[in-house]
PDB file of N, CA and C in Angstrom:
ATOM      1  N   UNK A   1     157.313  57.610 -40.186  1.00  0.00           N
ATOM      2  CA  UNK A   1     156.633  58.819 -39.772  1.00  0.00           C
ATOM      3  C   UNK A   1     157.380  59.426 -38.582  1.00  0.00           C
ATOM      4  N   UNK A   2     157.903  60.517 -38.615  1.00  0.00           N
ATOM      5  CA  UNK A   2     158.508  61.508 -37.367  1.00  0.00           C
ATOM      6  C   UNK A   2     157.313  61.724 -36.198  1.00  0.00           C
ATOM      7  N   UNK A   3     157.503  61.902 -34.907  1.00  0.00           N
ATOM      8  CA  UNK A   3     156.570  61.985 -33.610  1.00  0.00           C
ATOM      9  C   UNK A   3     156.863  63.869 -33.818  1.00  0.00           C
ATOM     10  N   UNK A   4     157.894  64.460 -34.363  1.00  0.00           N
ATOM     11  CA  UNK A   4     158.183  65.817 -33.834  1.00  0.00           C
ATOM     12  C   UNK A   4     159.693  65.558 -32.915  1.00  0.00           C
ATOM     13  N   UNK A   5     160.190  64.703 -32.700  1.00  0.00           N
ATOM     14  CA  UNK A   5     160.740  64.925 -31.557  1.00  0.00           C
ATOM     15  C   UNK A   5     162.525  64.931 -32.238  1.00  0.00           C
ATOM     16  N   UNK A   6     163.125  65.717 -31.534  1.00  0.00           N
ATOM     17  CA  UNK A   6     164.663  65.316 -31.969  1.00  0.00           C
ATOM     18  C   UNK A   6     165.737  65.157 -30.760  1.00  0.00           C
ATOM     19  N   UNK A   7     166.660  64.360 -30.759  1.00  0.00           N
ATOM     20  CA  UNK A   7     167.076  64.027 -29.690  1.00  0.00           C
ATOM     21  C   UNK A   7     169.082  64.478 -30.068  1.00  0.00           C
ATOM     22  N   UNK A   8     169.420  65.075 -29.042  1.00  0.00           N
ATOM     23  CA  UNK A   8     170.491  65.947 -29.452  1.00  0.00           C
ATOM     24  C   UNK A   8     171.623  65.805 -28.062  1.00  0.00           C
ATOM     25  N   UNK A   9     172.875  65.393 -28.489  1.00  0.00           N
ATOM     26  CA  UNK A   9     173.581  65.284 -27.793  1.00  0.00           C
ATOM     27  C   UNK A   9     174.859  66.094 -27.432  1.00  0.00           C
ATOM     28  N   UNK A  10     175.087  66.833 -26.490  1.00  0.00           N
ATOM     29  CA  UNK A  10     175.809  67.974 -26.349  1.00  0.00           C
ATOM     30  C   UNK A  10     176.476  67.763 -24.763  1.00  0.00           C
ATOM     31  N   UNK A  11     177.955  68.384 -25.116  1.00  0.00           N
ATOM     32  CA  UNK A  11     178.716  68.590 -23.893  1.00  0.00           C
ATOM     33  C   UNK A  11     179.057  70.011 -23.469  1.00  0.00           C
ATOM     34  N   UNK A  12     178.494  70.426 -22.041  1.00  0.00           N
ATOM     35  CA  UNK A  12     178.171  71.504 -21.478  1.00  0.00           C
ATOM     36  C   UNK A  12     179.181  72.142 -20.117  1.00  0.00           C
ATOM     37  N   UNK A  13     180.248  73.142 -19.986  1.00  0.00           N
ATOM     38  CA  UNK A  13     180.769  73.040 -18.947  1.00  0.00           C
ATOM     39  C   UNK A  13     179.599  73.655 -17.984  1.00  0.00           C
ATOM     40  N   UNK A  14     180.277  73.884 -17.234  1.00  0.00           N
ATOM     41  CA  UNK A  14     179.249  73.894 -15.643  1.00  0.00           C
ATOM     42  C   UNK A  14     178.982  75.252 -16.239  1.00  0.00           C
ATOM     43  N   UNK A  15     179.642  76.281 -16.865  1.00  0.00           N
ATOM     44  CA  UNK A  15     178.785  77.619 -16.933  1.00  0.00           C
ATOM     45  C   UNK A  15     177.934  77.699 -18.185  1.00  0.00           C
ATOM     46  N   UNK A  16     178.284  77.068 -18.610  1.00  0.00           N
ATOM     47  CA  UNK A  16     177.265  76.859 -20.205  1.00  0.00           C
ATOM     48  C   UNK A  16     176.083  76.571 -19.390  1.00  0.00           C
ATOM     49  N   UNK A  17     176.204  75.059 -18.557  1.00  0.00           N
ATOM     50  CA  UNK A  17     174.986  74.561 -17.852  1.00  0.00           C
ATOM     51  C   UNK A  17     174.386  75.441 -17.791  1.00  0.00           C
ATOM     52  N   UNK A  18     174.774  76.411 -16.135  1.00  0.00           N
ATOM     53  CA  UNK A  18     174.155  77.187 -15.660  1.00  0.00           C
ATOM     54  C   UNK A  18     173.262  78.261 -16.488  1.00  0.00           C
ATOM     55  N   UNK A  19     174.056  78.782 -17.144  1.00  0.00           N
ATOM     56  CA  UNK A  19     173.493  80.061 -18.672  1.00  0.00           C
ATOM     57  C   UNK A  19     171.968  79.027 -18.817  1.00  0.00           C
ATOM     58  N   UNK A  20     171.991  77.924 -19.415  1.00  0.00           N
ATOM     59  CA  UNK A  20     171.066  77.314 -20.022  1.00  0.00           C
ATOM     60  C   UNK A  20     169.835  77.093 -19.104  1.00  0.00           C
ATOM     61  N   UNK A  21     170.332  76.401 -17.779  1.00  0.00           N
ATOM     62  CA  UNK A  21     169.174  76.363 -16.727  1.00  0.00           C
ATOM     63  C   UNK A  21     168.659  77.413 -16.587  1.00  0.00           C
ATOM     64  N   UNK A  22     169.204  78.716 -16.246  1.00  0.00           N
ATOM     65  CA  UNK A  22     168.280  80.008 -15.947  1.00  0.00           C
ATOM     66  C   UNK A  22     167.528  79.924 -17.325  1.00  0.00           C
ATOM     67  N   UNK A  23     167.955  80.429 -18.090  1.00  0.00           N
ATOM     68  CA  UNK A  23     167.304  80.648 -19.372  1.00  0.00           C
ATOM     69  C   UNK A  23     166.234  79.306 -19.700  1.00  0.00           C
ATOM     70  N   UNK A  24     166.562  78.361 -19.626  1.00  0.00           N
ATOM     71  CA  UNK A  24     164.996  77.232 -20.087  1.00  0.00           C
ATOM     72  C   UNK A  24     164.184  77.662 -18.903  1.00  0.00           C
ATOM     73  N   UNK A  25     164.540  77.979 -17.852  1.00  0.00           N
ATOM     74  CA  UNK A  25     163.255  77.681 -16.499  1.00  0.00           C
ATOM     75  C   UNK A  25     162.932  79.410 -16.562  1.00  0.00           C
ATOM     76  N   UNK A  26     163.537  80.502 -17.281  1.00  0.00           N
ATOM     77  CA  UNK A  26     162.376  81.709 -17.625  1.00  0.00           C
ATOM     78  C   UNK A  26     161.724  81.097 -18.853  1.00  0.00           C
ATOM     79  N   UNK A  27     161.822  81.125 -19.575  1.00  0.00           N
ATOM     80  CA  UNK A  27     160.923  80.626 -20.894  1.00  0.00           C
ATOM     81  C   UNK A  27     160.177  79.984 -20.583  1.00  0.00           C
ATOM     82  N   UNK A  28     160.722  78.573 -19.984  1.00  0.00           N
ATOM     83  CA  UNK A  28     159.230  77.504 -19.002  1.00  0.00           C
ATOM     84  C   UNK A  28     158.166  78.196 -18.497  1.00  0.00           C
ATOM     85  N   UNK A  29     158.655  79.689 -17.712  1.00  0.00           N
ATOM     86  CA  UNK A  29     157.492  80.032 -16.636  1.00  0.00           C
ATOM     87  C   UNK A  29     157.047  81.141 -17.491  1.00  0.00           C
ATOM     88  N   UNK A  30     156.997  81.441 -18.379  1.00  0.00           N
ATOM     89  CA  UNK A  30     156.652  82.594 -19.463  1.00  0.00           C
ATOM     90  C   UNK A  30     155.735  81.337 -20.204  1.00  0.00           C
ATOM     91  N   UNK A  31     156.076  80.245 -21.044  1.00  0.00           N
ATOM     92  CA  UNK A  31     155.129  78.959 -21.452  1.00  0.00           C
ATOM     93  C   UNK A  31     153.931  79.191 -20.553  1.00  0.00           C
ATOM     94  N   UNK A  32     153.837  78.476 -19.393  1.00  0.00           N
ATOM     95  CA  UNK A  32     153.197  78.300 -18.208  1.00  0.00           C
ATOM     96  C   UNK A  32     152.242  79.326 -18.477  1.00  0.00           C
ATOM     97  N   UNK A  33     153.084  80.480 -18.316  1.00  0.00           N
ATOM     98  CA  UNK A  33     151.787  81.766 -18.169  1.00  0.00           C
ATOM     99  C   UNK A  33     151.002  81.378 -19.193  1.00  0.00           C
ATOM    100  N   UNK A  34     151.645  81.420 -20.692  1.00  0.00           N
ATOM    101  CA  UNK A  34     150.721  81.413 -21.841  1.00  0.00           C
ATOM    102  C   UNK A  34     150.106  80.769 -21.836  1.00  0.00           C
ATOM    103  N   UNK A  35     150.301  79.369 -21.236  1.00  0.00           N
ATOM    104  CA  UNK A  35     149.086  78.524 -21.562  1.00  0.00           C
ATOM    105  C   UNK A  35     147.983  78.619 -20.456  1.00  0.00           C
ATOM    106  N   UNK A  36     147.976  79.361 -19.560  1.00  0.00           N
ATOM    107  CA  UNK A  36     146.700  79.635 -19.394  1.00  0.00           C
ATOM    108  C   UNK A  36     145.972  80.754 -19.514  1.00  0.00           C
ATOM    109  N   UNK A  37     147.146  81.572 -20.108  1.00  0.00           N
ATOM    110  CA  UNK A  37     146.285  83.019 -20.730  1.00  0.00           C
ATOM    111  C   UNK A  37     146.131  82.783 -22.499  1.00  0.00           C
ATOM    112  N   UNK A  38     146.557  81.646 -22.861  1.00  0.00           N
ATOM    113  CA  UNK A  38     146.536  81.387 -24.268  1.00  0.00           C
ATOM    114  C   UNK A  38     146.587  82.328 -25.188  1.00  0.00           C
ATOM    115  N   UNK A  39     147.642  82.958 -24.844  1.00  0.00           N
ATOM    116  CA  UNK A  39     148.125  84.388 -25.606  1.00  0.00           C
ATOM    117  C   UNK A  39     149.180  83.888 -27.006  1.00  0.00           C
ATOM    118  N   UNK A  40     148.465  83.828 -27.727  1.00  0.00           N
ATOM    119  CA  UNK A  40     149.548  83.632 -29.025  1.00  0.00           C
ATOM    120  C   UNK A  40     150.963  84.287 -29.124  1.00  0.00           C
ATOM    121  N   UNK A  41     151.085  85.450 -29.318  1.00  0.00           N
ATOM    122  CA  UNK A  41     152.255  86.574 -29.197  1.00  0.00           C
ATOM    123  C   UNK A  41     152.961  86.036 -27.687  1.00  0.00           C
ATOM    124  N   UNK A  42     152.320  86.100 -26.745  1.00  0.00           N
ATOM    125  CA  UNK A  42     153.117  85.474 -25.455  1.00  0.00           C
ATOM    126  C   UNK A  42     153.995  84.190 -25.818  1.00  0.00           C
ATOM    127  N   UNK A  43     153.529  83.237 -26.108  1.00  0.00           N
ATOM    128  CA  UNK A  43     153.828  81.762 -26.751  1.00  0.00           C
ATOM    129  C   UNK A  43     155.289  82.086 -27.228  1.00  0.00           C
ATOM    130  N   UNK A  44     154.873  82.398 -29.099  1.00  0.00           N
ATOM    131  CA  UNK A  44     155.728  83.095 -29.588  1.00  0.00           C
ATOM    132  C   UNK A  44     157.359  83.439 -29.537  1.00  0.00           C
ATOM    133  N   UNK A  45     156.914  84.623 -28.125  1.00  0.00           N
ATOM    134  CA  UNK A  45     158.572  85.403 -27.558  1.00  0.00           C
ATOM    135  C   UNK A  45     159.256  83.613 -26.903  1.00  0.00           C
ATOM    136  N   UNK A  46     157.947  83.157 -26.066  1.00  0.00           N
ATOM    137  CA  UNK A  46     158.563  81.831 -25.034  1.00  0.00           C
ATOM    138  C   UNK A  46     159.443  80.896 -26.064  1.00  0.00           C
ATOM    139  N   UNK A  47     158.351  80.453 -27.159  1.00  0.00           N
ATOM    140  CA  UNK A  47     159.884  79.943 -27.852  1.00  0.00           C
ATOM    141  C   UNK A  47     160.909  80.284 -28.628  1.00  0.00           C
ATOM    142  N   UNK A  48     160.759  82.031 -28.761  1.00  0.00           N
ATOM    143  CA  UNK A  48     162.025  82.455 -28.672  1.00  0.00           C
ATOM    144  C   UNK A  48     162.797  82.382 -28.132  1.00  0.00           C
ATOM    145  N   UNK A  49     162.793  82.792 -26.632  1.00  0.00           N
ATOM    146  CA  UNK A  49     163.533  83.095 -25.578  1.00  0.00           C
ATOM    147  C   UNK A  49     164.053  81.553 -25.340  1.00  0.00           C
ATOM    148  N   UNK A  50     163.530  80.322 -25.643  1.00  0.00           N
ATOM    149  CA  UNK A  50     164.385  78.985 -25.480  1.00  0.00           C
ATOM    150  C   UNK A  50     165.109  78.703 -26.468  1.00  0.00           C
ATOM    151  N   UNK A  51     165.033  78.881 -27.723  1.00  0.00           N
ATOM    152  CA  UNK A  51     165.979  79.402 -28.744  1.00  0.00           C
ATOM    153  C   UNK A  51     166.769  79.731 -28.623  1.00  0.00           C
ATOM    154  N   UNK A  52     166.533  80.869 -28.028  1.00  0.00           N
ATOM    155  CA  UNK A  52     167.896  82.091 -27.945  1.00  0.00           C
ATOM    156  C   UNK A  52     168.479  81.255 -26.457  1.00  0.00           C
ATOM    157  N   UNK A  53     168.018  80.827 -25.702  1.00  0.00           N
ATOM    158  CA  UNK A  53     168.798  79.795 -24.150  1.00  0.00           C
ATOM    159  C   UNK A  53     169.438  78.868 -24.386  1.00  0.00           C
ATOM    160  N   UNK A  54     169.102  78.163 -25.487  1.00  0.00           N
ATOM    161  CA  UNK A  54     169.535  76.892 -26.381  1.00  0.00           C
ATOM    162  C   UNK A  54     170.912  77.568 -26.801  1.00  0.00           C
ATOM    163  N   UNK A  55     170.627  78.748 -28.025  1.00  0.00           N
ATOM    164  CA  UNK A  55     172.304  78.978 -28.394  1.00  0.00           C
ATOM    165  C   UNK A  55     172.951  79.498 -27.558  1.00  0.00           C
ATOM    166  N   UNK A  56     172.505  80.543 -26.179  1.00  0.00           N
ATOM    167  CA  UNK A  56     173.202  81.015 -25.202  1.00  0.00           C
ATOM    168  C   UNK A  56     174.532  80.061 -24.410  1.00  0.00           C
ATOM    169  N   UNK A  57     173.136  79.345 -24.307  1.00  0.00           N
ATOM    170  CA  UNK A  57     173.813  77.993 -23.279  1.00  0.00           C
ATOM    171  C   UNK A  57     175.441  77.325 -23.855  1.00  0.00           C
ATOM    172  N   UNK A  58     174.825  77.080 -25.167  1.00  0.00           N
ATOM    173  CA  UNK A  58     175.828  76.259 -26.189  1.00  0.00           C
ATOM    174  C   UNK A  58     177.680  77.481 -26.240  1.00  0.00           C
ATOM    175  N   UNK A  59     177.206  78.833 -25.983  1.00  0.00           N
ATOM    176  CA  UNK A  59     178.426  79.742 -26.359  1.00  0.00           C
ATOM    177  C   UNK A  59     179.016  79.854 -25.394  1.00  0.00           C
ATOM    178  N   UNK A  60     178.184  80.330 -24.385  1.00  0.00           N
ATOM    179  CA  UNK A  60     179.019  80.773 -22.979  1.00  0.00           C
ATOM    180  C   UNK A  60     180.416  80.031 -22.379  1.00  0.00           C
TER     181      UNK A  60
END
């Protein structure tokens, strides 16, 4: 049985890093909001926007 979880191993130069840190810690604080305004559509964009930080991160 899977928990959900996947575990992924990747090598990042320092500006990839950086790209990725900004980008997960807006999405985090956009999460945050949603979950206590429990806005579906809010949610949503948030795990877009870590999506889109995820492949950002990976190109830069």
């Amino acid at each position: 049985m899977s928990d959900g979880k996947r575990t992924m191993k990747v090598s990042l130069t320092e500006a990839q890093y950086d790209v990725l840190q900004a980008a997960l810690a807006s999405a985090f604080s956009e999460w945050h909001y949603t979950e206590r305004a429990r806005d579906r559509q809010t949610l949503l964009r948030a795990n877009t926007q870590l999506h889109l930080a995820w492949e950002q991160g990976i190109r830069a």
